[in-house]
C-alpha atoms as a PDB file:
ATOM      1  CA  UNK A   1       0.036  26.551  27.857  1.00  0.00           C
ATOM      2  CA  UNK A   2       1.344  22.997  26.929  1.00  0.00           C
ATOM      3  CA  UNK A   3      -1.347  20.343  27.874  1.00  0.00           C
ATOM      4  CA  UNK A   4      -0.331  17.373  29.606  1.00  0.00           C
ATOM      5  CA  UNK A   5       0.223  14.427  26.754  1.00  0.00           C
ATOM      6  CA  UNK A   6       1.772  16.810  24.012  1.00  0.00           C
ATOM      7  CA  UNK A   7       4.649  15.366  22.508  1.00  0.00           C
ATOM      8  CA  UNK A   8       6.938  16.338  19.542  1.00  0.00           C
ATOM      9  CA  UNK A   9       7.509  19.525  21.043  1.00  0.00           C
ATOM     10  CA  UNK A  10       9.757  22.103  18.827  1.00  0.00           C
ATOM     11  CA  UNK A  11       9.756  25.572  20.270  1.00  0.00           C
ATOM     12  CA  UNK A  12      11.856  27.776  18.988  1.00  0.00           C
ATOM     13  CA  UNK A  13      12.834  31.559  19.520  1.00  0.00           C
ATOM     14  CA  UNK A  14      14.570  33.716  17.123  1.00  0.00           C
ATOM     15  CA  UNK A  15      17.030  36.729  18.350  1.00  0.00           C
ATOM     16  CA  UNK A  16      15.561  40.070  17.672  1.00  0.00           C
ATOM     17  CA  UNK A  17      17.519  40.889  13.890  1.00  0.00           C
ATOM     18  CA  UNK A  18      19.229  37.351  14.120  1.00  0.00           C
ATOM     19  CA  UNK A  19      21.687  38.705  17.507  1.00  0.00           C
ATOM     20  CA  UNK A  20      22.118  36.067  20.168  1.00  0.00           C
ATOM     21  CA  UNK A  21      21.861  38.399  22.909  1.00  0.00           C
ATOM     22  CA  UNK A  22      18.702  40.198  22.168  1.00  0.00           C
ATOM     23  CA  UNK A  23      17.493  40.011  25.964  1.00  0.00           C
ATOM     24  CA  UNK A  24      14.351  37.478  25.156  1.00  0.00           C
ATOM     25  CA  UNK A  25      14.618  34.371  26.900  1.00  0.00           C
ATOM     26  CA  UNK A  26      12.577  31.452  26.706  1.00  0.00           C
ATOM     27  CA  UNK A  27      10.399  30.190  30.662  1.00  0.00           C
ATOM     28  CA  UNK A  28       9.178  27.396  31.548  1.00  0.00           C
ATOM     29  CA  UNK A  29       6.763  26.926  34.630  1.00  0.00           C
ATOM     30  CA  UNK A  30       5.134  23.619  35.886  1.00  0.00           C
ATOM     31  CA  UNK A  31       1.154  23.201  36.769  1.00  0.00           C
ATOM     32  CA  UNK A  32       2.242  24.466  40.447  1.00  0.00           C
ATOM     33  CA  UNK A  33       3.704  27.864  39.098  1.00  0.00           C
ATOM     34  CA  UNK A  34       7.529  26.601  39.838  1.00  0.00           C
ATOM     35  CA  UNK A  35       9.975  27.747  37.209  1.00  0.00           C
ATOM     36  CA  UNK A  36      11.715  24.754  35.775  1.00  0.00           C
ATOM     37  CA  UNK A  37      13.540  26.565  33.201  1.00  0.00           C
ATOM     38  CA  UNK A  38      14.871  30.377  33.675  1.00  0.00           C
ATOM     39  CA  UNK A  39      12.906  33.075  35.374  1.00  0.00           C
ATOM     40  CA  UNK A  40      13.532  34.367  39.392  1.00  0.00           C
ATOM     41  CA  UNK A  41      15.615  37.045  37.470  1.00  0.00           C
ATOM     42  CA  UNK A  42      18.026  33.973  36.657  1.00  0.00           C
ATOM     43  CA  UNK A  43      19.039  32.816  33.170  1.00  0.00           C
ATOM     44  CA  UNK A  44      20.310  29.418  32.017  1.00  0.00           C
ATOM     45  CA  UNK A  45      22.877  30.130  29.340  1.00  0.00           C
ATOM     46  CA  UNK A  46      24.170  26.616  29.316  1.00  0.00           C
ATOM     47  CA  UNK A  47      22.602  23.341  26.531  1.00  0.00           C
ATOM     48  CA  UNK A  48      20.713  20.964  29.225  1.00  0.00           C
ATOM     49  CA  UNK A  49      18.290  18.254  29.912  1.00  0.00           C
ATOM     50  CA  UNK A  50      14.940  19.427  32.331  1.00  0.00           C
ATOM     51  CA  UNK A  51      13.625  16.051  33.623  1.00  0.00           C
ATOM     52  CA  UNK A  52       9.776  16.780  33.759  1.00  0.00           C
ATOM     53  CA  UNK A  53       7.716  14.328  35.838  1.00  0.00           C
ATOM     54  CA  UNK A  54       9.746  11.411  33.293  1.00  0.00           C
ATOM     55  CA  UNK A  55       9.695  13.236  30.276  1.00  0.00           C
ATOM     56  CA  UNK A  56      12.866  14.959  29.144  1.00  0.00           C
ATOM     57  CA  UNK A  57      13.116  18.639  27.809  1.00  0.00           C
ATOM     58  CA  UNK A  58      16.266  19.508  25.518  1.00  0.00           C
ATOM     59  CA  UNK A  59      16.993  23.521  25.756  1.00  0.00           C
ATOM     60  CA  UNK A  60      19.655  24.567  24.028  1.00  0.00           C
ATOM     61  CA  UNK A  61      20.537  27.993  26.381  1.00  0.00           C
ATOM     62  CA  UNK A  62      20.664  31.175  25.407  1.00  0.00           C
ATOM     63  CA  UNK A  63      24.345  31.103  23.405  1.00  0.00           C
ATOM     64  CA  UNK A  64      22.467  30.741  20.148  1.00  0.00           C
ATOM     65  CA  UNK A  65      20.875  32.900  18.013  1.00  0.00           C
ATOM     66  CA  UNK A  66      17.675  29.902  17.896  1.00  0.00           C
ATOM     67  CA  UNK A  67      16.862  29.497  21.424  1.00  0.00           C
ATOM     68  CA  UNK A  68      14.982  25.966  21.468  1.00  0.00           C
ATOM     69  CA  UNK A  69      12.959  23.661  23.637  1.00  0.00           C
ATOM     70  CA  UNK A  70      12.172  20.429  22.701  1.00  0.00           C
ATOM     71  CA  UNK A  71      10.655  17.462  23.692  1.00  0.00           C
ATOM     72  CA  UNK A  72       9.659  14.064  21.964  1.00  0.00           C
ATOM     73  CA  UNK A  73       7.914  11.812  24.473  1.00  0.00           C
ATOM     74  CA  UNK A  74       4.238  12.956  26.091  1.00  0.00           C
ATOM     75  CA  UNK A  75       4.963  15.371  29.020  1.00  0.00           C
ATOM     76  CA  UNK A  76       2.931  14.458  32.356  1.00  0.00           C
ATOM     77  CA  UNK A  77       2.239  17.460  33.213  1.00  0.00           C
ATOM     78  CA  UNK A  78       0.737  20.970  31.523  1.00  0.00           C
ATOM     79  CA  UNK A  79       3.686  23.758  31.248  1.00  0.00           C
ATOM     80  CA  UNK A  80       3.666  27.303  31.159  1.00  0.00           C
ATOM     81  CA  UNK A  81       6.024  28.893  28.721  1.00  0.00           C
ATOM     82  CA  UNK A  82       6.558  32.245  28.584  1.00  0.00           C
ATOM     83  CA  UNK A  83       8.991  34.372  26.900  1.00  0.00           C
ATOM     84  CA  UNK A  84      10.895  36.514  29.283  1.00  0.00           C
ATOM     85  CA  UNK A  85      11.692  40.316  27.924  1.00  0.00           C
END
């Protein structure tokens, strides 16, 4: 859980042995259970933004072997991240 007001937020996960396709993806759900980022059985491979109630969420995708989520203003909101297997 990521409380509402955290900021500087570096999350980072490591492929399994360094591989970028090690089938472990990073989730992210909103306060209302939504998935914002991956989850559903759908993957975002692609570098993007997630605009979160005014705050702004880099993820990097999934083409790495560092998948990352980051944010550096206070998020309004808490988050849910999981790590999908």
């Amino acid at each position: 859980m990521i409380p509402a007001g955290a900021s500087n937020i570096d999350i980072r996960q490591r492929g399994y042995k360094g591989l970028i396709s090690d089938d472990n993806y990073l989730a992210l759900k909103n306060g209302q259970g939504k998935y914002l980022l991956n989850g559903h059985f759908i993957v975002s491979a692609v570098e993007r933004d997630l605009m979160v109630k005014g705050s702004v969420l880099r993820y990097s995708g999934t083409g790495t072997a560092v998948e990352s989520l980051q944010a550096f203003k206070p998020i309004q909101e808490p988050l849910t991240l999981e790590v999908l297997s």
